[in-house]
PDB file of N, CA and C in Angstrom:
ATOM      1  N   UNK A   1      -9.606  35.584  15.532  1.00  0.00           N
ATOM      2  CA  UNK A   1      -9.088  34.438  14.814  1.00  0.00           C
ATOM      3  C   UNK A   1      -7.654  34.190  15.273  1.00  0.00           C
ATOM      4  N   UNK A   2      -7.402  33.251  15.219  1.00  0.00           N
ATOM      5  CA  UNK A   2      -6.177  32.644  15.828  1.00  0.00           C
ATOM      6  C   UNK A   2      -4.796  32.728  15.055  1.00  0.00           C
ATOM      7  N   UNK A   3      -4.241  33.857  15.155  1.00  0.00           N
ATOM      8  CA  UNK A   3      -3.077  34.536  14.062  1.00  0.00           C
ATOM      9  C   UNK A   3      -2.298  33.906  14.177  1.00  0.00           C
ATOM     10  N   UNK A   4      -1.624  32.544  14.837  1.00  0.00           N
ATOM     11  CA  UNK A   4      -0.414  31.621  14.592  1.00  0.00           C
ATOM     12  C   UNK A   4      -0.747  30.132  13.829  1.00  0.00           C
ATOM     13  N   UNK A   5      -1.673  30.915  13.034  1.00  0.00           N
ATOM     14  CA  UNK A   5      -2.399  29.511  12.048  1.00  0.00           C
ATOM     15  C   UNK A   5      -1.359  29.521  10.513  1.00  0.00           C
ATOM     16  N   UNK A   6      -0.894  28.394  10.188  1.00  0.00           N
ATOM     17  CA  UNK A   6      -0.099  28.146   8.738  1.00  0.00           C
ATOM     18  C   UNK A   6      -0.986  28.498   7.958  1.00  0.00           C
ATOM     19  N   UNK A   7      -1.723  27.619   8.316  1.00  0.00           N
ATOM     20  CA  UNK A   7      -2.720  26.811   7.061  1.00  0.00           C
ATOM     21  C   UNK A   7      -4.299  26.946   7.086  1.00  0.00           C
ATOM     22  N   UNK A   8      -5.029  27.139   6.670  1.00  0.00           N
ATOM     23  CA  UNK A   8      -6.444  27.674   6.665  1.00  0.00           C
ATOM     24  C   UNK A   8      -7.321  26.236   6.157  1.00  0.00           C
ATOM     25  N   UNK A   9      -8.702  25.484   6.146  1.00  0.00           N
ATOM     26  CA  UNK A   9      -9.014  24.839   5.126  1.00  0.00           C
ATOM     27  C   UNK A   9     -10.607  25.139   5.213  1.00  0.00           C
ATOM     28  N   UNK A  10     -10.369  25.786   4.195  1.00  0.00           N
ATOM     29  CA  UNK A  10     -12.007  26.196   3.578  1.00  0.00           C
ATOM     30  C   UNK A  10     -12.887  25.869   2.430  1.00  0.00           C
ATOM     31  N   UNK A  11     -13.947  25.774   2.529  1.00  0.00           N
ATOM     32  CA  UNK A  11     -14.870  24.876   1.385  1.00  0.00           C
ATOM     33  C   UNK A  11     -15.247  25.849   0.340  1.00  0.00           C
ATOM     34  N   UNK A  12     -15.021  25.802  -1.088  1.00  0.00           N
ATOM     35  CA  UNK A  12     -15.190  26.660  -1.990  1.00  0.00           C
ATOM     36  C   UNK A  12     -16.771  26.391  -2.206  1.00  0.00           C
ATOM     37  N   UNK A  13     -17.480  27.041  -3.017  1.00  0.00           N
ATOM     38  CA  UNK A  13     -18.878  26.991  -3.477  1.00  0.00           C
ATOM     39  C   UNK A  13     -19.136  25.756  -3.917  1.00  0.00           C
ATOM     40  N   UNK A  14     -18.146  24.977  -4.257  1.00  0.00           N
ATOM     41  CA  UNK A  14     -19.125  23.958  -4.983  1.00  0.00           C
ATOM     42  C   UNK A  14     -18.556  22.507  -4.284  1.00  0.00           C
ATOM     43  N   UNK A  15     -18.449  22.989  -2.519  1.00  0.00           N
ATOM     44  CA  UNK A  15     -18.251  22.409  -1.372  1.00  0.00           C
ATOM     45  C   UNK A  15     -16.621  21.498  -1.264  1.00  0.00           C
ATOM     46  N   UNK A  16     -16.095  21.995  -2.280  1.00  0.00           N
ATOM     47  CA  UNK A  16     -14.951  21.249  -2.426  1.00  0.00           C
ATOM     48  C   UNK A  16     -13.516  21.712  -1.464  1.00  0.00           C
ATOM     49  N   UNK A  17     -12.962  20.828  -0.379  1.00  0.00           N
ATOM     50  CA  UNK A  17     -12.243  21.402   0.268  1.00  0.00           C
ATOM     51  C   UNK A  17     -10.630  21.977  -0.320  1.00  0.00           C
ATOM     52  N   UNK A  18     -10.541  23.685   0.139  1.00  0.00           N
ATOM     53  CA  UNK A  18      -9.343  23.898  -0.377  1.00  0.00           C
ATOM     54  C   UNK A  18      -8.674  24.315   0.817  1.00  0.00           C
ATOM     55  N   UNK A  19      -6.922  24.472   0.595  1.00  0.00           N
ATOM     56  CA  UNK A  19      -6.282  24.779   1.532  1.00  0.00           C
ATOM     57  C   UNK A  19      -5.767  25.547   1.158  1.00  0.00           C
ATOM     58  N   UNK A  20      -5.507  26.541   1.925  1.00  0.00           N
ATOM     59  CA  UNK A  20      -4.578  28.043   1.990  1.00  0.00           C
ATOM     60  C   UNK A  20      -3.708  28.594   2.998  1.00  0.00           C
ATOM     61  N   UNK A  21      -2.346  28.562   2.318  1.00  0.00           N
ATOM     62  CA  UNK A  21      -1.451  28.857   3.346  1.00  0.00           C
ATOM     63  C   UNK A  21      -1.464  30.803   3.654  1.00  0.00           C
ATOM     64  N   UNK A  22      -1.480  30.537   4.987  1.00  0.00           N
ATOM     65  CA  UNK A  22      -1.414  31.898   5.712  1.00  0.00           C
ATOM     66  C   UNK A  22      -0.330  32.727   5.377  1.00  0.00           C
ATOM     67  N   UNK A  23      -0.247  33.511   4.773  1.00  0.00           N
ATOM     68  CA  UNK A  23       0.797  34.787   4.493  1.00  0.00           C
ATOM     69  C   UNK A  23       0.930  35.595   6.090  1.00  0.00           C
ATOM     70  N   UNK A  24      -0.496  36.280   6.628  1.00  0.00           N
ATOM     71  CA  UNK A  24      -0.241  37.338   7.072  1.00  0.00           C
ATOM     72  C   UNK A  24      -1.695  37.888   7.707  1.00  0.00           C
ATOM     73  N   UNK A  25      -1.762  38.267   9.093  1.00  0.00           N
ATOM     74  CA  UNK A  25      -2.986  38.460   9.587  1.00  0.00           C
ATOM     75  C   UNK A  25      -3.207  40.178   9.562  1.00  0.00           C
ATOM     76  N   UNK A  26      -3.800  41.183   9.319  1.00  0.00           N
ATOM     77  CA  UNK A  26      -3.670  42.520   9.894  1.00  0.00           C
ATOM     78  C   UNK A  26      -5.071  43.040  10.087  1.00  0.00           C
ATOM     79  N   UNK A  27      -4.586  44.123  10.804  1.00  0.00           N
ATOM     80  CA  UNK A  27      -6.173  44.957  11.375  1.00  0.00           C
ATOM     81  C   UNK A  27      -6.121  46.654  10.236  1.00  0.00           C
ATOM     82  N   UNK A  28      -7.079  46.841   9.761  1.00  0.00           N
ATOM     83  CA  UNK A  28      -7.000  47.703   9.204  1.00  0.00           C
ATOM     84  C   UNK A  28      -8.519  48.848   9.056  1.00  0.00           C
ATOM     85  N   UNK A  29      -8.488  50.208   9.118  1.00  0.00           N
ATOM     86  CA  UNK A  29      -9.732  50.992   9.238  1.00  0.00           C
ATOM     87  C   UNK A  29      -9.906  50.597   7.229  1.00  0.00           C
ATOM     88  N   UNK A  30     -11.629  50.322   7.265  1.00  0.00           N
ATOM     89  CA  UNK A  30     -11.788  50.636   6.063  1.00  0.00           C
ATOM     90  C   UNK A  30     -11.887  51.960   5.799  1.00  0.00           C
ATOM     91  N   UNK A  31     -11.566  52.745   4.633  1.00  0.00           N
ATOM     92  CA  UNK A  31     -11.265  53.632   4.257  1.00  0.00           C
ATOM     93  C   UNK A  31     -12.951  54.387   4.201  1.00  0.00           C
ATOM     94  N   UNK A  32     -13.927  53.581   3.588  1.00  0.00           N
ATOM     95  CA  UNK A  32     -15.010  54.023   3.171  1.00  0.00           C
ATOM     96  C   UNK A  32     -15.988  54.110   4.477  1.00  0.00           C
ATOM     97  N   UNK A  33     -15.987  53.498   4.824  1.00  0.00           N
ATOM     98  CA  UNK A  33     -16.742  52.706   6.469  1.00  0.00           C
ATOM     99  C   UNK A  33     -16.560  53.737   7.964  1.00  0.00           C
ATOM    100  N   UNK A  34     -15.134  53.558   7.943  1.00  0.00           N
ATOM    101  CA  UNK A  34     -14.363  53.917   9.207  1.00  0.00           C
ATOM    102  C   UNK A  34     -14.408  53.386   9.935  1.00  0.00           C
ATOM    103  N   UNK A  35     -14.789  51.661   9.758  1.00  0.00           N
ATOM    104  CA  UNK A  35     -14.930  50.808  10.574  1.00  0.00           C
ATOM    105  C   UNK A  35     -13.348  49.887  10.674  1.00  0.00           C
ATOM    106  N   UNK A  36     -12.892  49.217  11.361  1.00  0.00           N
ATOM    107  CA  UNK A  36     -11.808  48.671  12.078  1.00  0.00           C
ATOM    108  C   UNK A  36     -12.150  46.891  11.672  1.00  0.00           C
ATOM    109  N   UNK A  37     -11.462  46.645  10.747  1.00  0.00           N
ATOM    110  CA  UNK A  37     -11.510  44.657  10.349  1.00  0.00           C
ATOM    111  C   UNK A  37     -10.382  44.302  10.431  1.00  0.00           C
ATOM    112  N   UNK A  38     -10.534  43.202  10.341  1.00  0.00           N
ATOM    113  CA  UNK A  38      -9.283  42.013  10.160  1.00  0.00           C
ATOM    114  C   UNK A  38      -9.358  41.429   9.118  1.00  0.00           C
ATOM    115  N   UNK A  39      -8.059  41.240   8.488  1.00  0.00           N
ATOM    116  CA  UNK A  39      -7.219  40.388   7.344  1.00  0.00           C
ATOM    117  C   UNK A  39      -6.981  39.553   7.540  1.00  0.00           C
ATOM    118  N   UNK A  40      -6.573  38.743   6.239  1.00  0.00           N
ATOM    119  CA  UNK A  40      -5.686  37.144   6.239  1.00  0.00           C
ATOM    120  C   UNK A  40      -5.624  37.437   4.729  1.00  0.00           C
ATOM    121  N   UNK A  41      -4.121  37.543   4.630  1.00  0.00           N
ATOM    122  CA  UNK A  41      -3.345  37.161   2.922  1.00  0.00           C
ATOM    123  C   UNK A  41      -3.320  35.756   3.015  1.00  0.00           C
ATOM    124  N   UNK A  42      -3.563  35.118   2.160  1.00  0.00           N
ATOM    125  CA  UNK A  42      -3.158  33.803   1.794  1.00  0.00           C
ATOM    126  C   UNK A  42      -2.925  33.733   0.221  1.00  0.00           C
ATOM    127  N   UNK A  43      -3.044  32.341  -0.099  1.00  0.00           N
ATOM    128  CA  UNK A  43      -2.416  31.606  -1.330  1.00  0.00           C
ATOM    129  C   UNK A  43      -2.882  30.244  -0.862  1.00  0.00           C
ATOM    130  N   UNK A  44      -3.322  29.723  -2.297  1.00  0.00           N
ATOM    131  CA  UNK A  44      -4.042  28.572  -2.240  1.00  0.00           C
ATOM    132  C   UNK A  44      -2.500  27.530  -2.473  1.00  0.00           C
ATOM    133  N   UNK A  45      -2.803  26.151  -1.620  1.00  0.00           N
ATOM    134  CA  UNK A  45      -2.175  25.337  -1.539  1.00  0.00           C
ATOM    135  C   UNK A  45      -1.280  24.740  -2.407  1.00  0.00           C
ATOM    136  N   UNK A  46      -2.301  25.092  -4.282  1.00  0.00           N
ATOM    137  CA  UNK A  46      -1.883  24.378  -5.121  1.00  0.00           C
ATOM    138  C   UNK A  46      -1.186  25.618  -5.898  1.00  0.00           C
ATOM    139  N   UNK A  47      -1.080  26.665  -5.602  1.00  0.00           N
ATOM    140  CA  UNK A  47      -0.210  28.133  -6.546  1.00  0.00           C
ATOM    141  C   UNK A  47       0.901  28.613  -5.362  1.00  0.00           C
ATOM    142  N   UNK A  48       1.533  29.124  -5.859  1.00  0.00           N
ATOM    143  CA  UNK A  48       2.893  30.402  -5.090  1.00  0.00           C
ATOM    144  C   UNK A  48       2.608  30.961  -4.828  1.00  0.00           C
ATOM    145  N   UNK A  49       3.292  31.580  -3.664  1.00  0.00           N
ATOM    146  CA  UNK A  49       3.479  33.082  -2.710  1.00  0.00           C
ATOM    147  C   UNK A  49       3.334  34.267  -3.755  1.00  0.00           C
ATOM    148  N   UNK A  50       3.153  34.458  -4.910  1.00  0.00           N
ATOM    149  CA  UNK A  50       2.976  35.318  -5.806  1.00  0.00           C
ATOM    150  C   UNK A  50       2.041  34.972  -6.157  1.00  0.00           C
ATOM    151  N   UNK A  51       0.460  34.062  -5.949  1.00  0.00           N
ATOM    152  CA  UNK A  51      -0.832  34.526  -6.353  1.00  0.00           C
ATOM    153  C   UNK A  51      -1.440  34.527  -4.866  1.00  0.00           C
ATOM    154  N   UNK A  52      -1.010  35.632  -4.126  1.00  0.00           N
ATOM    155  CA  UNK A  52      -1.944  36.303  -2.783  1.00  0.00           C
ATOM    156  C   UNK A  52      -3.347  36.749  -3.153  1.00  0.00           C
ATOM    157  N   UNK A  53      -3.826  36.520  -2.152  1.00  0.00           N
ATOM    158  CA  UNK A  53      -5.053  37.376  -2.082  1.00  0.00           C
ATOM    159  C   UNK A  53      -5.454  37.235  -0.619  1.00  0.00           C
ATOM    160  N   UNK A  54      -6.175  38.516  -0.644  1.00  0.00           N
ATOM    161  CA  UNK A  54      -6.951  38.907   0.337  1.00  0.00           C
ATOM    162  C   UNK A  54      -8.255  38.469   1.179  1.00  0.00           C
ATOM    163  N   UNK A  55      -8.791  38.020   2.319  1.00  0.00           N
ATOM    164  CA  UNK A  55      -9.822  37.898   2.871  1.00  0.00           C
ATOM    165  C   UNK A  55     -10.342  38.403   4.082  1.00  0.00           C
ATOM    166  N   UNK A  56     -11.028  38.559   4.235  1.00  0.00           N
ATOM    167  CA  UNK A  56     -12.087  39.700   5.519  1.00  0.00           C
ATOM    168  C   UNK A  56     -12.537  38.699   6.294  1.00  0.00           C
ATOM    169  N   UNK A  57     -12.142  39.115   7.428  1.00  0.00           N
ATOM    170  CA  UNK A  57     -12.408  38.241   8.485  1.00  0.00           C
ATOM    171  C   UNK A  57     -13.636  38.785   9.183  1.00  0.00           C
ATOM    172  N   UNK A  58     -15.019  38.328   8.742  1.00  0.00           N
ATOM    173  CA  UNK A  58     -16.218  39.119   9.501  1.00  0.00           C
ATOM    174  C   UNK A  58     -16.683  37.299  10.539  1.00  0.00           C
ATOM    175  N   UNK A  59     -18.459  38.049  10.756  1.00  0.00           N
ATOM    176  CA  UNK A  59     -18.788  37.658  11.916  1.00  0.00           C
ATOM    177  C   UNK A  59     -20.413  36.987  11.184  1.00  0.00           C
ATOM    178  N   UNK A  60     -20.753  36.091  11.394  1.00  0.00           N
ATOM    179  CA  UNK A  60     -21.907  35.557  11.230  1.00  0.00           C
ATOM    180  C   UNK A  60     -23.156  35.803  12.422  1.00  0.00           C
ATOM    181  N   UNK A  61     -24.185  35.519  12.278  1.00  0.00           N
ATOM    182  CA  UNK A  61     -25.497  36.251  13.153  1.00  0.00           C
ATOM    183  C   UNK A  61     -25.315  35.220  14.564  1.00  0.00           C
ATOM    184  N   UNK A  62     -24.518  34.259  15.028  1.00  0.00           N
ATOM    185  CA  UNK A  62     -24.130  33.768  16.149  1.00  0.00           C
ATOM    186  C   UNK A  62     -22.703  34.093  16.606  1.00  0.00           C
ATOM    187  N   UNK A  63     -22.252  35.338  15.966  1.00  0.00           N
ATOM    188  CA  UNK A  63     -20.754  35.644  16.496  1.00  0.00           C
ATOM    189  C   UNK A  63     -19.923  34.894  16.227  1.00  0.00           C
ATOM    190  N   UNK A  64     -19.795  33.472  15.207  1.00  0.00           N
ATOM    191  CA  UNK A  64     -18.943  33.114  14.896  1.00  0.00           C
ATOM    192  C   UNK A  64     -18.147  33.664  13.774  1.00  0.00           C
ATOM    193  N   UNK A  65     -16.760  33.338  13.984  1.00  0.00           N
ATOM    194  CA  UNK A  65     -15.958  34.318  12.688  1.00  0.00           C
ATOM    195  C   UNK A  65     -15.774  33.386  11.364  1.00  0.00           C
ATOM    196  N   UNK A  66     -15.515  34.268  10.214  1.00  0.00           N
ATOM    197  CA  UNK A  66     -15.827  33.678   9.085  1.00  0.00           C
ATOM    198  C   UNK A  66     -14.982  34.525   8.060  1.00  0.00           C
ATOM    199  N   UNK A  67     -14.439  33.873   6.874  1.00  0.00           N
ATOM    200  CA  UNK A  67     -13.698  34.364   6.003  1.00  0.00           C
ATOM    201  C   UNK A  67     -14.612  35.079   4.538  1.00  0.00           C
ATOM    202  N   UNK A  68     -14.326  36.243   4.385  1.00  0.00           N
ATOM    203  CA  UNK A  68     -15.416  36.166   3.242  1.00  0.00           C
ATOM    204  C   UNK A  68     -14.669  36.868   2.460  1.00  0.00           C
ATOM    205  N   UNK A  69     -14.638  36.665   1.130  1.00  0.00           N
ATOM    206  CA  UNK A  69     -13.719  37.987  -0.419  1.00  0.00           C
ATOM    207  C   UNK A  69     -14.258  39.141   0.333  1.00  0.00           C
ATOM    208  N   UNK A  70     -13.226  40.221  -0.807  1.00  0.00           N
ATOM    209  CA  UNK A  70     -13.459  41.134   0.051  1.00  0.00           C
ATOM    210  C   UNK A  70     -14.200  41.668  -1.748  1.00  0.00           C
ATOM    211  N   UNK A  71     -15.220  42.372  -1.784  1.00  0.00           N
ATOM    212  CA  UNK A  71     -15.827  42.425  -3.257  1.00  0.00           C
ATOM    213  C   UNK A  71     -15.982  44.333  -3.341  1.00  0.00           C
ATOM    214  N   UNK A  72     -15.339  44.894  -2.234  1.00  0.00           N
ATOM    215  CA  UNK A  72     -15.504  46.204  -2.280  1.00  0.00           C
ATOM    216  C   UNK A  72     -14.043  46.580  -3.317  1.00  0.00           C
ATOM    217  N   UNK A  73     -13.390  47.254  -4.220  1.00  0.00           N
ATOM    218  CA  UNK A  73     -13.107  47.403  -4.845  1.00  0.00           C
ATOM    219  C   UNK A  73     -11.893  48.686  -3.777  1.00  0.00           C
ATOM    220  N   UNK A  74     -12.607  49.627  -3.508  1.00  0.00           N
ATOM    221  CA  UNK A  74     -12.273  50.607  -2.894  1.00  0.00           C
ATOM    222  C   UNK A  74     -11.282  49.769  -1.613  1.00  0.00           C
ATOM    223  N   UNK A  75     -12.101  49.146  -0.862  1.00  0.00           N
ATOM    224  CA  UNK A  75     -11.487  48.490   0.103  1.00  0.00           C
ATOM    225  C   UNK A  75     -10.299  47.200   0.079  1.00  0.00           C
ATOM    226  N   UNK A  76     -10.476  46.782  -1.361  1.00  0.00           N
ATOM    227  CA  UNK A  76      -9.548  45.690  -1.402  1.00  0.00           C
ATOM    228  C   UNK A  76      -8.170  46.281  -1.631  1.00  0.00           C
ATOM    229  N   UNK A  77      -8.381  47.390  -2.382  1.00  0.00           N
ATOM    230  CA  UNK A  77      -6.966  48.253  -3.387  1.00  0.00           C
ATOM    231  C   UNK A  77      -6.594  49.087  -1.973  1.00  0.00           C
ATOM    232  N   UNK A  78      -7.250  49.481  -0.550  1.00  0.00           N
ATOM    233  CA  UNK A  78      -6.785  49.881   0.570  1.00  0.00           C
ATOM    234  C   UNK A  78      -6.000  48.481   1.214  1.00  0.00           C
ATOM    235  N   UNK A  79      -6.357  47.415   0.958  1.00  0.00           N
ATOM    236  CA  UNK A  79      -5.908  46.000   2.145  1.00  0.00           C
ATOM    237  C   UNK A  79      -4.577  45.558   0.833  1.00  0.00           C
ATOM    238  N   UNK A  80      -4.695  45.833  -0.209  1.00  0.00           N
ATOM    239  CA  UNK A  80      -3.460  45.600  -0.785  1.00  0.00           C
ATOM    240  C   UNK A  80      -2.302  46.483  -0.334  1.00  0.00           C
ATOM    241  N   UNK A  81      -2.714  47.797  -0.205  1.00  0.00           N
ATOM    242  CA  UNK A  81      -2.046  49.174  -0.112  1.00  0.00           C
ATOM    243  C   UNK A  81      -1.109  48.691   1.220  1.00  0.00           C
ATOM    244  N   UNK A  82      -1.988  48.608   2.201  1.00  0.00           N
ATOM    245  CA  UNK A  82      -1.620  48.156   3.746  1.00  0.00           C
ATOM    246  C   UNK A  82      -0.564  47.368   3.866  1.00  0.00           C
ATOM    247  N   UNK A  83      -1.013  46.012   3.007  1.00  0.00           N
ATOM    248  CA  UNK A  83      -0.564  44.732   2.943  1.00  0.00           C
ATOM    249  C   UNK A  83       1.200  45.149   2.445  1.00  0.00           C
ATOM    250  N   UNK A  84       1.500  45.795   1.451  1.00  0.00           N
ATOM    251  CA  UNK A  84       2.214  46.355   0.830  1.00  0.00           C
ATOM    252  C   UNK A  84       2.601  47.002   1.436  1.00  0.00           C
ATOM    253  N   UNK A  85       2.701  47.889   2.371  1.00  0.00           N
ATOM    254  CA  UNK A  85       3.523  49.212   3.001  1.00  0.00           C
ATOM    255  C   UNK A  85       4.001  48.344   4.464  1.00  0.00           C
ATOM    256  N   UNK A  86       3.390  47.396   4.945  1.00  0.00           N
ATOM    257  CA  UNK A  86       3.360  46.480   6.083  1.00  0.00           C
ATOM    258  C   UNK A  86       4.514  45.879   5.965  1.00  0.00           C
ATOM    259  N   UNK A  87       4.307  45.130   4.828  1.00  0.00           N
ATOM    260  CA  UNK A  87       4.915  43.376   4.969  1.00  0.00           C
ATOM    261  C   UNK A  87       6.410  43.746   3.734  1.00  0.00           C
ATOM    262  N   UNK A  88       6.230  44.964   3.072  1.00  0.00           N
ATOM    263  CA  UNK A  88       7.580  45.611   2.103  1.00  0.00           C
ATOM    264  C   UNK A  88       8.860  45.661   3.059  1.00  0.00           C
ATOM    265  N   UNK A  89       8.839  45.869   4.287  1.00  0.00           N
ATOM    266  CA  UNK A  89       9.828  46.660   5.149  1.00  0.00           C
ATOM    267  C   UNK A  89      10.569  45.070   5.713  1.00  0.00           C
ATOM    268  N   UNK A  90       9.992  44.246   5.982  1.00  0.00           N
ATOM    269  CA  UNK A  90      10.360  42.842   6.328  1.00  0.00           C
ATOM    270  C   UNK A  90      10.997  42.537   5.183  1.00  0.00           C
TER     271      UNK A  90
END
């Protein structure tokens, strides 16, 4: 995915387009997995840099890339952890 992106615009479930500004791209091992993903912090267009959240940058069955929640619990409280020990020092 193309890490010098601002702005994101993605269709919520009930196809409605939202926009989300890019915080922050990172690569991180899941903890549970031991597998190696990619991040994107954002914040929706219409809230502040203080309601972040997290998204997983996976792969659909034609190799295209795709944003999806991250719904593992274990793994999100690791991509906060990251996110936090990363982006604190800046």
């Amino acid at each position: 995915m193309n890490k010098d992106l601002e702005q994101l615009e993605l269709y919520d479930e009930e196809g409605n387009l939202v926009k989300l500004n890019v915080v922050a791209f990172f690569d991180m091992v899941n903890p549970d997995t031991e597998e190696k993903s990619e991040y994107v912090i954002v914040y929706d267009d219409n809230y502040t840099e203080e309601d972040l959240f997290a998204l997983k940058v996976d792969k659909d069955e034609d190799g295209d890339e795709l944003l999806v929640p991250i719904d593992d619990e274990v793994e999100l409280a690791a991509v906060q952890e990251a996110y936090n020990t990363i982006f604190s020092e800046e």
